[in-house]
PDB file of N, CA and C in Angstrom:
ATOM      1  N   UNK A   1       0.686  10.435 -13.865  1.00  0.00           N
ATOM      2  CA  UNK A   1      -0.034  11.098 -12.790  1.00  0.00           C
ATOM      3  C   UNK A   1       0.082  10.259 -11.519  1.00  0.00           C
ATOM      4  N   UNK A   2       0.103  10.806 -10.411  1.00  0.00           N
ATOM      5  CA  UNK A   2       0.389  10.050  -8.922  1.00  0.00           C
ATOM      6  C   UNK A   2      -1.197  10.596  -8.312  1.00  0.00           C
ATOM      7  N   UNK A   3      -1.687   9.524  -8.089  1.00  0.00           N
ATOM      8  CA  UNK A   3      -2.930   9.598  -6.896  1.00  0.00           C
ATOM      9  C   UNK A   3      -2.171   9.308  -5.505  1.00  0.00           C
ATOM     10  N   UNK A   4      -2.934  10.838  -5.275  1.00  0.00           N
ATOM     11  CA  UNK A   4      -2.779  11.016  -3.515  1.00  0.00           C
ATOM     12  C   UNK A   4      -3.804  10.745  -3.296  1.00  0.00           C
ATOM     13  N   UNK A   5      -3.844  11.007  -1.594  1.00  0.00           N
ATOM     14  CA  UNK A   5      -4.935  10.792  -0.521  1.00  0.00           C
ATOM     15  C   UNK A   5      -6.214  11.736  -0.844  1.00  0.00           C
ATOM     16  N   UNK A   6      -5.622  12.872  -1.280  1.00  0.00           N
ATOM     17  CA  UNK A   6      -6.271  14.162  -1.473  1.00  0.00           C
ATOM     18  C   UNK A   6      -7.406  13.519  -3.463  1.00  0.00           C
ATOM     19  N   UNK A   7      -6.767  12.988  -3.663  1.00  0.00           N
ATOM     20  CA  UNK A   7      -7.563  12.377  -5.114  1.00  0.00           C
ATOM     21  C   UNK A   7      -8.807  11.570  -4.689  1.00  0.00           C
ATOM     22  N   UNK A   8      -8.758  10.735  -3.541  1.00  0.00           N
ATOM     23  CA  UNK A   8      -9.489   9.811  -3.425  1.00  0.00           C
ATOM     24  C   UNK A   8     -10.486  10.858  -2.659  1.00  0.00           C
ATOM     25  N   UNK A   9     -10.266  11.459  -1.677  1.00  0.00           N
ATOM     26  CA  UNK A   9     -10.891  12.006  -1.005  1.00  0.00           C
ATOM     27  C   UNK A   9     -12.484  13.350  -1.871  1.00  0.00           C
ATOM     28  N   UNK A  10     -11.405  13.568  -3.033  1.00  0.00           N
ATOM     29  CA  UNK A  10     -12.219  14.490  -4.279  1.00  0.00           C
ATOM     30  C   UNK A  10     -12.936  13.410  -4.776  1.00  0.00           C
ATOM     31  N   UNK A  11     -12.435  12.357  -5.137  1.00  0.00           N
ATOM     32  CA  UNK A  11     -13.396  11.381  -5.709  1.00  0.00           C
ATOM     33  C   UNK A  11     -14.916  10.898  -4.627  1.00  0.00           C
ATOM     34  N   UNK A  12     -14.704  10.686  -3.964  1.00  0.00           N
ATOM     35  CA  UNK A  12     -15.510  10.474  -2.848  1.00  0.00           C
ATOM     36  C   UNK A  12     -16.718  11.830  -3.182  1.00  0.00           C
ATOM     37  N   UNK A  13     -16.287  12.752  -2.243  1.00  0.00           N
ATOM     38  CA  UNK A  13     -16.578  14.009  -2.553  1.00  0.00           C
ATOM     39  C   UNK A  13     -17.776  14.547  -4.082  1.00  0.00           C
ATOM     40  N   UNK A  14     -16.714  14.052  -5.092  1.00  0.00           N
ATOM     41  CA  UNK A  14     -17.288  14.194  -6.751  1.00  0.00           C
ATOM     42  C   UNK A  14     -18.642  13.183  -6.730  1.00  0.00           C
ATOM     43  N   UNK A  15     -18.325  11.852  -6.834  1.00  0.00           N
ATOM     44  CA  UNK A  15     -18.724  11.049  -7.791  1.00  0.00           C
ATOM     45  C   UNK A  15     -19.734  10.442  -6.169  1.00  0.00           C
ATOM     46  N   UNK A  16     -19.381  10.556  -5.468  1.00  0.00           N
ATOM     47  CA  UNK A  16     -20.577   9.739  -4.508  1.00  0.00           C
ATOM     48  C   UNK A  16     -21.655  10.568  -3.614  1.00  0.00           C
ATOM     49  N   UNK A  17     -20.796  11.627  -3.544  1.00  0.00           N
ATOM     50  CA  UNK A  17     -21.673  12.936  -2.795  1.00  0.00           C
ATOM     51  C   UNK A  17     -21.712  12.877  -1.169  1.00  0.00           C
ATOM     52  N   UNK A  18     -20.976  11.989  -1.116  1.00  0.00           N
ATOM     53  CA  UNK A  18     -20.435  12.594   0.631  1.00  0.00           C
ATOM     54  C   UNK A  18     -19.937  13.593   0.610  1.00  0.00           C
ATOM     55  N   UNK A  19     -20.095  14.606   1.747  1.00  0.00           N
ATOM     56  CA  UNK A  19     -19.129  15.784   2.499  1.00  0.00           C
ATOM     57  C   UNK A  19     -17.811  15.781   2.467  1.00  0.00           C
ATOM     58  N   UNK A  20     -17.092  16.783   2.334  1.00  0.00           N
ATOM     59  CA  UNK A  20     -15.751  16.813   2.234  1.00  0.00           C
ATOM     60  C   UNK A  20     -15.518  16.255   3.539  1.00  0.00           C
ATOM     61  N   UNK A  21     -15.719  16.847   4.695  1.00  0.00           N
ATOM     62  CA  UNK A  21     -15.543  15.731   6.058  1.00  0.00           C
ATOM     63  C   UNK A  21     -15.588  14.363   6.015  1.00  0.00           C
ATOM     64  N   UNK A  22     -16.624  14.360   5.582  1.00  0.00           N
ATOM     65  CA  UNK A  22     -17.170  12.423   5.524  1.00  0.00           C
ATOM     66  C   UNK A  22     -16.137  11.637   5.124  1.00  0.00           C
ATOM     67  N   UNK A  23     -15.667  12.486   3.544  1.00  0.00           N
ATOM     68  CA  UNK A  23     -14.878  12.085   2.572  1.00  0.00           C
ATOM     69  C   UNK A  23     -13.764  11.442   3.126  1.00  0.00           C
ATOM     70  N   UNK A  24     -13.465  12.578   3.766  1.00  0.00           N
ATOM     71  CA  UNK A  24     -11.398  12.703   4.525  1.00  0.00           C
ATOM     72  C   UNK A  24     -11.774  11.636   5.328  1.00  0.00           C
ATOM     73  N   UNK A  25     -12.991  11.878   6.294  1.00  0.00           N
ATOM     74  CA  UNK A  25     -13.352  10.545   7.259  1.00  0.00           C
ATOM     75  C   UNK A  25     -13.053   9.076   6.669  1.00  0.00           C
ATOM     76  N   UNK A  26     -13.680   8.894   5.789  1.00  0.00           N
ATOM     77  CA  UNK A  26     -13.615   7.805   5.177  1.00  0.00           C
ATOM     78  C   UNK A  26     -12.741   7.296   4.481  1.00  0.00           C
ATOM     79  N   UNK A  27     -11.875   7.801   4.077  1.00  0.00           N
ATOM     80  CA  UNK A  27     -10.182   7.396   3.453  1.00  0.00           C
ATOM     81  C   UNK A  27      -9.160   7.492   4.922  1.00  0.00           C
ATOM     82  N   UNK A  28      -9.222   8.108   5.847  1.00  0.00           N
ATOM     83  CA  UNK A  28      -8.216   7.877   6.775  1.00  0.00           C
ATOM     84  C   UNK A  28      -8.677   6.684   7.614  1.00  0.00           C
ATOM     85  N   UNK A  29     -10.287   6.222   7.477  1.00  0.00           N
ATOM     86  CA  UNK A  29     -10.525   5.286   8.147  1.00  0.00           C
ATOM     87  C   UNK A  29     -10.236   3.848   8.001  1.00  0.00           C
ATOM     88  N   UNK A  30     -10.338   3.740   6.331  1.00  0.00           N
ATOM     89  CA  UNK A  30      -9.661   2.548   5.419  1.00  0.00           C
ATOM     90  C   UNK A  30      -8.358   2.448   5.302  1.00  0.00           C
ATOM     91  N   UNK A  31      -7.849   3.689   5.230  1.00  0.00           N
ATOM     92  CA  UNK A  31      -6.620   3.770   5.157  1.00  0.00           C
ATOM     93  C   UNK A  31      -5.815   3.014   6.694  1.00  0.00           C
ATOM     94  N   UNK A  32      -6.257   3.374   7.999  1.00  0.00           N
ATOM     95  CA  UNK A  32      -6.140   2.758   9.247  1.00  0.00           C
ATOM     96  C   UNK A  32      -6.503   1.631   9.374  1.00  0.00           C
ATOM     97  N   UNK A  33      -7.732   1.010   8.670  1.00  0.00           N
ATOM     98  CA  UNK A  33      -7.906  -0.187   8.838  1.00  0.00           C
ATOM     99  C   UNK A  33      -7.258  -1.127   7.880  1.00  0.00           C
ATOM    100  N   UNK A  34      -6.336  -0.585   6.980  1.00  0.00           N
ATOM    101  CA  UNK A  34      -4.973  -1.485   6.040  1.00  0.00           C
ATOM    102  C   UNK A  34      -4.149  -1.282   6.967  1.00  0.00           C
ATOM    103  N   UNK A  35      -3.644  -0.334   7.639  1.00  0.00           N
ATOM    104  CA  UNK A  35      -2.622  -0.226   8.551  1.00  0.00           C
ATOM    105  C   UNK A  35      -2.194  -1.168   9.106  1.00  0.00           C
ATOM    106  N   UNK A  36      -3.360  -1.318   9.995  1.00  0.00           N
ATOM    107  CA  UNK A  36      -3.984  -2.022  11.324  1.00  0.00           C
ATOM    108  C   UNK A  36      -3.611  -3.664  10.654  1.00  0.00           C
ATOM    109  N   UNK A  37      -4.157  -3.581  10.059  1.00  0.00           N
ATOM    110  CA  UNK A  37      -4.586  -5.183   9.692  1.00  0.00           C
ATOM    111  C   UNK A  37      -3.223  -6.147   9.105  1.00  0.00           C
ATOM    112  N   UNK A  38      -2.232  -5.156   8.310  1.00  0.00           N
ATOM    113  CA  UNK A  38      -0.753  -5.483   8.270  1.00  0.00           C
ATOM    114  C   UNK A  38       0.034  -5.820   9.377  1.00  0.00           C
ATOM    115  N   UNK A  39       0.090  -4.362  10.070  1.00  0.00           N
ATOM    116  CA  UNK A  39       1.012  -4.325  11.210  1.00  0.00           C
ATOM    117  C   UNK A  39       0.439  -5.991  12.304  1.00  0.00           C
ATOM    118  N   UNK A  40      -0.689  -6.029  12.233  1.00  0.00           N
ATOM    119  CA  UNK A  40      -1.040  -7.658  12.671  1.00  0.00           C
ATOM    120  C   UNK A  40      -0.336  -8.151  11.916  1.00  0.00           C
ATOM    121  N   UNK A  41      -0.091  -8.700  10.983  1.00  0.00           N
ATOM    122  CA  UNK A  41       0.604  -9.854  10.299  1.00  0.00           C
ATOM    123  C   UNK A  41      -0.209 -10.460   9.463  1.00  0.00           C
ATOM    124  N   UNK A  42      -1.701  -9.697   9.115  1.00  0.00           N
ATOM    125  CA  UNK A  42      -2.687 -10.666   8.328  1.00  0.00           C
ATOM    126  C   UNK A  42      -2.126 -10.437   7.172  1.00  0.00           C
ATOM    127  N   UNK A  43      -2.495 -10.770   6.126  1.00  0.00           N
ATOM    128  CA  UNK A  43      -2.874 -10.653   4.761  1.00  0.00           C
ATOM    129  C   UNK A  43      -3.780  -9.283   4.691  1.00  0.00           C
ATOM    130  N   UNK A  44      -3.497  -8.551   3.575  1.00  0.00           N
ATOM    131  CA  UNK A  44      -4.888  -7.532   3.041  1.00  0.00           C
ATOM    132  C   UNK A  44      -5.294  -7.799   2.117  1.00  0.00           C
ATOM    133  N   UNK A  45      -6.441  -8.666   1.618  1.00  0.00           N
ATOM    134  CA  UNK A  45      -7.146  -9.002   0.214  1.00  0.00           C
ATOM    135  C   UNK A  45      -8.039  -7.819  -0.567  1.00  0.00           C
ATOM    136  N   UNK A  46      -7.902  -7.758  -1.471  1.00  0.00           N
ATOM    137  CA  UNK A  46      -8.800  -6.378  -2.007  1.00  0.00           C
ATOM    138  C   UNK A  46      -9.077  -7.410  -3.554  1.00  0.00           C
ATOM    139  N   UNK A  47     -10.616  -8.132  -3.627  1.00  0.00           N
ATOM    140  CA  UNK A  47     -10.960  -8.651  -4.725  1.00  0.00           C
ATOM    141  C   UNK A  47     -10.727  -7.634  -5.673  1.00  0.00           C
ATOM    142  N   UNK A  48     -10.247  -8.246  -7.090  1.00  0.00           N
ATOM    143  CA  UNK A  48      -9.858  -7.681  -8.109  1.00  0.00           C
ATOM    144  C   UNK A  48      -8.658  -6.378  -7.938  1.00  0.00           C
ATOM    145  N   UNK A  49      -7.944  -6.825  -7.386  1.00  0.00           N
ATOM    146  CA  UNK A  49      -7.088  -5.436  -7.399  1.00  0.00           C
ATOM    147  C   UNK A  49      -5.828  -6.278  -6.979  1.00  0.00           C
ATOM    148  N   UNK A  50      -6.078  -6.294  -5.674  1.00  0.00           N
ATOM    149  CA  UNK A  50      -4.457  -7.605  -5.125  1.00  0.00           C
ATOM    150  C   UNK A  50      -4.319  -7.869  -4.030  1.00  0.00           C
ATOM    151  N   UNK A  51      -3.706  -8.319  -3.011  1.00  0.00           N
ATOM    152  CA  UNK A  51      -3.055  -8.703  -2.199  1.00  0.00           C
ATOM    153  C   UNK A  51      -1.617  -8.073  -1.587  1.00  0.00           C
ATOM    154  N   UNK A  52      -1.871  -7.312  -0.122  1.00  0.00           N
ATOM    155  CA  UNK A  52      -1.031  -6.519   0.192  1.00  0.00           C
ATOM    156  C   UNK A  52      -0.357  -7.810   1.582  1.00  0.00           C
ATOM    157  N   UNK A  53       1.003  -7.787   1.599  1.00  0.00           N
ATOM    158  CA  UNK A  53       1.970  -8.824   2.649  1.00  0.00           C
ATOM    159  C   UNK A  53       2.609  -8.773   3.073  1.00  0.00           C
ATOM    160  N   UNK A  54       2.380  -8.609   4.929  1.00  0.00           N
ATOM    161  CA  UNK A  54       3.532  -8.111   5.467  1.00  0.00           C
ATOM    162  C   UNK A  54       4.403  -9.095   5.819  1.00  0.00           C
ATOM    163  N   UNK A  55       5.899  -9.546   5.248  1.00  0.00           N
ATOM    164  CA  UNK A  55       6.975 -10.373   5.287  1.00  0.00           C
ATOM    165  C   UNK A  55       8.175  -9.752   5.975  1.00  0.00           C
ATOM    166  N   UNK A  56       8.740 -10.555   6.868  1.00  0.00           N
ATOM    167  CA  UNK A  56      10.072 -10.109   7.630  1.00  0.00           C
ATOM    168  C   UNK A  56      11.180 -10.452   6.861  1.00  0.00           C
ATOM    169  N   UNK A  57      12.400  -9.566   6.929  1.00  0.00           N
ATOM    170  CA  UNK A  57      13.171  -9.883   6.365  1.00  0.00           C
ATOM    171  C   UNK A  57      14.390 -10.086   7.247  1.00  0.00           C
ATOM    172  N   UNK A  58      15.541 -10.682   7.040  1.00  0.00           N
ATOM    173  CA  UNK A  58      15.965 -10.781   8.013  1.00  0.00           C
ATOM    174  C   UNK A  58      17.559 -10.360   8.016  1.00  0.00           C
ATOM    175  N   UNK A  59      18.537  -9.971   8.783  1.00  0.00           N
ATOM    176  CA  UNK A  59      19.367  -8.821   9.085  1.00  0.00           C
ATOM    177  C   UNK A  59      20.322  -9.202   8.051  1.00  0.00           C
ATOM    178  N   UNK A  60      20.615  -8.689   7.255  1.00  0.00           N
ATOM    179  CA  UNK A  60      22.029  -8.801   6.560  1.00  0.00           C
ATOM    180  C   UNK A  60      23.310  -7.479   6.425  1.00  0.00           C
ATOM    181  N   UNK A  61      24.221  -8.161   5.452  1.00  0.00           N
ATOM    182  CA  UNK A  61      24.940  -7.441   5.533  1.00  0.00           C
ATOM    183  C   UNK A  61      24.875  -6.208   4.062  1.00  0.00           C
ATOM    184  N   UNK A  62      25.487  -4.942   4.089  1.00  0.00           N
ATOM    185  CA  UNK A  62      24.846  -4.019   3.453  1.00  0.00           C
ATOM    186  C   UNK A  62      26.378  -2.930   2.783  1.00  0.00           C
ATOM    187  N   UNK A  63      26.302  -2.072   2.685  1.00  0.00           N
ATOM    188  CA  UNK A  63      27.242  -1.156   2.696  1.00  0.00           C
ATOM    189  C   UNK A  63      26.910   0.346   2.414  1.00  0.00           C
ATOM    190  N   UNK A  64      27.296   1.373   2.811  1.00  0.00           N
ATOM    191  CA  UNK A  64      27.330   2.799   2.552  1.00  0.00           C
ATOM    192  C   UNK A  64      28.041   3.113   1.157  1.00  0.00           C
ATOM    193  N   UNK A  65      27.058   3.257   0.553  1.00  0.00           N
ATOM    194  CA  UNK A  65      27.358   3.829  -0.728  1.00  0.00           C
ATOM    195  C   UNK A  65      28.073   4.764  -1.187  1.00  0.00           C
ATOM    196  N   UNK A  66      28.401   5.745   0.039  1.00  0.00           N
ATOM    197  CA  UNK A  66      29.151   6.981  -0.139  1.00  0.00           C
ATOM    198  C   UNK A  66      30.651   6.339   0.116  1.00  0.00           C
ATOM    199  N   UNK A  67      30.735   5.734   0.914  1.00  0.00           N
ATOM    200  CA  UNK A  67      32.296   5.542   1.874  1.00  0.00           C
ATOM    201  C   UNK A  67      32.838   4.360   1.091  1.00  0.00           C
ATOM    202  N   UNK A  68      31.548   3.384   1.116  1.00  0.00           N
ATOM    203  CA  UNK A  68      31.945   2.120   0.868  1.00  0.00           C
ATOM    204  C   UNK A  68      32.025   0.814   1.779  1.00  0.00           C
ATOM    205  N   UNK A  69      31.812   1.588   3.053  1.00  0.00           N
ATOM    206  CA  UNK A  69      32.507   1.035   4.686  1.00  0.00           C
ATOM    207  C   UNK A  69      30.777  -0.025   4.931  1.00  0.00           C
ATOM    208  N   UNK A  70      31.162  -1.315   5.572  1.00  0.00           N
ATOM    209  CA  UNK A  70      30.323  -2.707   5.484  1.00  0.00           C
ATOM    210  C   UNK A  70      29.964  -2.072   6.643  1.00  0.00           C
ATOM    211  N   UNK A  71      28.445  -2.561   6.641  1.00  0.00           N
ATOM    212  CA  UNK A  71      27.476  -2.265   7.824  1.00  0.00           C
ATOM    213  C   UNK A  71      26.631  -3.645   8.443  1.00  0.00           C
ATOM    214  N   UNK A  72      25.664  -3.879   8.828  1.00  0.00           N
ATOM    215  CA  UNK A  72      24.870  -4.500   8.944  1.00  0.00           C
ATOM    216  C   UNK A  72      23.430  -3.929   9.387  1.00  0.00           C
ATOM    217  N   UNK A  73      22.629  -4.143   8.062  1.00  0.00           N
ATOM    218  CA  UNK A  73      21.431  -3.382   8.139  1.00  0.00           C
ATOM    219  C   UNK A  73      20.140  -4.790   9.079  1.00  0.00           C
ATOM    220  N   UNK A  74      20.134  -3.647   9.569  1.00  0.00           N
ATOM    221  CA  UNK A  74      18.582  -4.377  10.601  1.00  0.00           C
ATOM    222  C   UNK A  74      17.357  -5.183   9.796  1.00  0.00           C
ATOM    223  N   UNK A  75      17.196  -6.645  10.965  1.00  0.00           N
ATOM    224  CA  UNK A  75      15.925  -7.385  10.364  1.00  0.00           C
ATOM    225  C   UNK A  75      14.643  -5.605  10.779  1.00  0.00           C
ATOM    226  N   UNK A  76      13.980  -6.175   9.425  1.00  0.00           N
ATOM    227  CA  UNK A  76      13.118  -5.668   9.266  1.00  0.00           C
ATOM    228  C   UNK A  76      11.153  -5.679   8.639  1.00  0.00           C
ATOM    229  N   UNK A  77      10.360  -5.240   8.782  1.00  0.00           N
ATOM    230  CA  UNK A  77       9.277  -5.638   8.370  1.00  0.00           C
ATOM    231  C   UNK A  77       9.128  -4.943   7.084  1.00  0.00           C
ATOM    232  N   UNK A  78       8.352  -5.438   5.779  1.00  0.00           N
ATOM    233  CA  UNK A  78       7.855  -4.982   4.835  1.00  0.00           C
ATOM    234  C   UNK A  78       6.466  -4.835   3.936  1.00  0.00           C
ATOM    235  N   UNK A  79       6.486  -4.504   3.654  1.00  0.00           N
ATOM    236  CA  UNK A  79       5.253  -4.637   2.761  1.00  0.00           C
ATOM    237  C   UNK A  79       5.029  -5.405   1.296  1.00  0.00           C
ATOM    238  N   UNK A  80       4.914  -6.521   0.804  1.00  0.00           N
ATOM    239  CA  UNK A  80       4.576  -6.602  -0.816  1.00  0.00           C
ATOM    240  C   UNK A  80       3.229  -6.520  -1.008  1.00  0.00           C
ATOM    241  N   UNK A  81       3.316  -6.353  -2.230  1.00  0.00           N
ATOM    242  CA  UNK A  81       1.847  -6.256  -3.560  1.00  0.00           C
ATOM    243  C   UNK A  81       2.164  -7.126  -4.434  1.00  0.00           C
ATOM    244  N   UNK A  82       1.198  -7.768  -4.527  1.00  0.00           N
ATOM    245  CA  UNK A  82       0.687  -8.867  -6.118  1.00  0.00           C
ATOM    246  C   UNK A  82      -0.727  -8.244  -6.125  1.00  0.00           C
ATOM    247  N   UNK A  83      -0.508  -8.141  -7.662  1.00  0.00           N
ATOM    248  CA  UNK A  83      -1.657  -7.813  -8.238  1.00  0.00           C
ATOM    249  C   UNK A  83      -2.686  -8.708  -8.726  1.00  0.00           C
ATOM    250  N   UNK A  84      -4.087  -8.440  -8.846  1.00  0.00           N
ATOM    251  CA  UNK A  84      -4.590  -9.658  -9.111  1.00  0.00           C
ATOM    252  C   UNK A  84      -4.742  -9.683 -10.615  1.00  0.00           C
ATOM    253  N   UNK A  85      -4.998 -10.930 -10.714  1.00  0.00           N
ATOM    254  CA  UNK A  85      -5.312 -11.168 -12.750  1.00  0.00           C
ATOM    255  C   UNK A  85      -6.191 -10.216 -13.218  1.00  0.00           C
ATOM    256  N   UNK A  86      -7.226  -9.774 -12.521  1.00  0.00           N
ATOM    257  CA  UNK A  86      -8.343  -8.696 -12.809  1.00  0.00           C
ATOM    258  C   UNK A  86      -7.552  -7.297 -13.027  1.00  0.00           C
ATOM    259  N   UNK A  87      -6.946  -6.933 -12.586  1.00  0.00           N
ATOM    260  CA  UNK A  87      -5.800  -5.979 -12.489  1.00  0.00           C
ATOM    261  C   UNK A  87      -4.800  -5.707 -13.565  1.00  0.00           C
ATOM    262  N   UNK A  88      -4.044  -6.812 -13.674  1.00  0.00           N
ATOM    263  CA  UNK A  88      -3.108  -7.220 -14.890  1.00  0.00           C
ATOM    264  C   UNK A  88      -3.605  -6.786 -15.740  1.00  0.00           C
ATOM    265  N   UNK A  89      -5.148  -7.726 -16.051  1.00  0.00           N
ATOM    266  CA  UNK A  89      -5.745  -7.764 -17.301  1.00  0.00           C
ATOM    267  C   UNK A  89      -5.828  -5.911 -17.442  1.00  0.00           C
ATOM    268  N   UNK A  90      -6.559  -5.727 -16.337  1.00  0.00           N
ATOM    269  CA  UNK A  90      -6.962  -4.035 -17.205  1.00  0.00           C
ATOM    270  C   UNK A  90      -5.975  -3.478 -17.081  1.00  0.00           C
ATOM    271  N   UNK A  91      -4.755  -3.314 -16.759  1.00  0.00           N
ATOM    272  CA  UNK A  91      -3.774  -2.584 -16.981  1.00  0.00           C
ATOM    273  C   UNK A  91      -3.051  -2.724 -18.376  1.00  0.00           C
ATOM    274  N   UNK A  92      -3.204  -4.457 -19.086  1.00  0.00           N
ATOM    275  CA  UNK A  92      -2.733  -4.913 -19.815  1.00  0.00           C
ATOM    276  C   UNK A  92      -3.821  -4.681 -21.267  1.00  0.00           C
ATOM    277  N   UNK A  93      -5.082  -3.911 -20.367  1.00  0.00           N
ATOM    278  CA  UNK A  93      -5.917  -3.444 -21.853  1.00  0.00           C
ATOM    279  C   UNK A  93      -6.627  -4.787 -22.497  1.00  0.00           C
ATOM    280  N   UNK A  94      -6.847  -5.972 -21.943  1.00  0.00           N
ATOM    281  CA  UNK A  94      -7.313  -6.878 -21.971  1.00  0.00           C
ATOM    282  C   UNK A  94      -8.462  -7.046 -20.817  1.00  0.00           C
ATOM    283  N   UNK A  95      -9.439  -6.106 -21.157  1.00  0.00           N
ATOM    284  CA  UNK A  95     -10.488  -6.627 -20.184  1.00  0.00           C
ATOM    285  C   UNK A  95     -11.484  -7.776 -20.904  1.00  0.00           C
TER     286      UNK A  95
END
């Protein structure tokens, strides 16, 4: 199963009893304030869950898969995830 935006927003909605407005309010607002807080260059910490990191990478060389023909793909910004041990564990069914 894939959780969308639209899941969290029902969850909200379900289980806490905010307004469907509120709801949407409140996931595009968190959702902007991870945005936000990457595109700075911070760190995003989320106790028990993980650590989101925006790292530059820097320009190399690449190729077109169709042709074959050498390119050079652009430095660029990314995103990683590490998960935290709290995380692992319950994914790993070891709580």
């Amino acid at each position: 199963m894939t959780c969308k935006k639209d899941d969290f927003v029902r969850s909200l909605y379900d289980k806490v009893g905010l307004s469907k407005g509120q709801s949407v309010e409140t996931v595009e607002s968190l959702l902007n304030i991870m945005k936000e807080t990457l595109a700075s260059g911070e760190e995003l910490v989320i106790s028990g869950f993980g650590k989101f990191i925006a790292r530059s990478k820097a320009q190399r060389r690449g190729r077109n898969p169709s042709s074959g023909e050498a390119l050079m793909l652009d430095a660029r910004r990314v995103v990683r995830f590490r998960s935290s041990p709290v995380l692992v564990n319950k994914i790993n069914g070891k709580t």
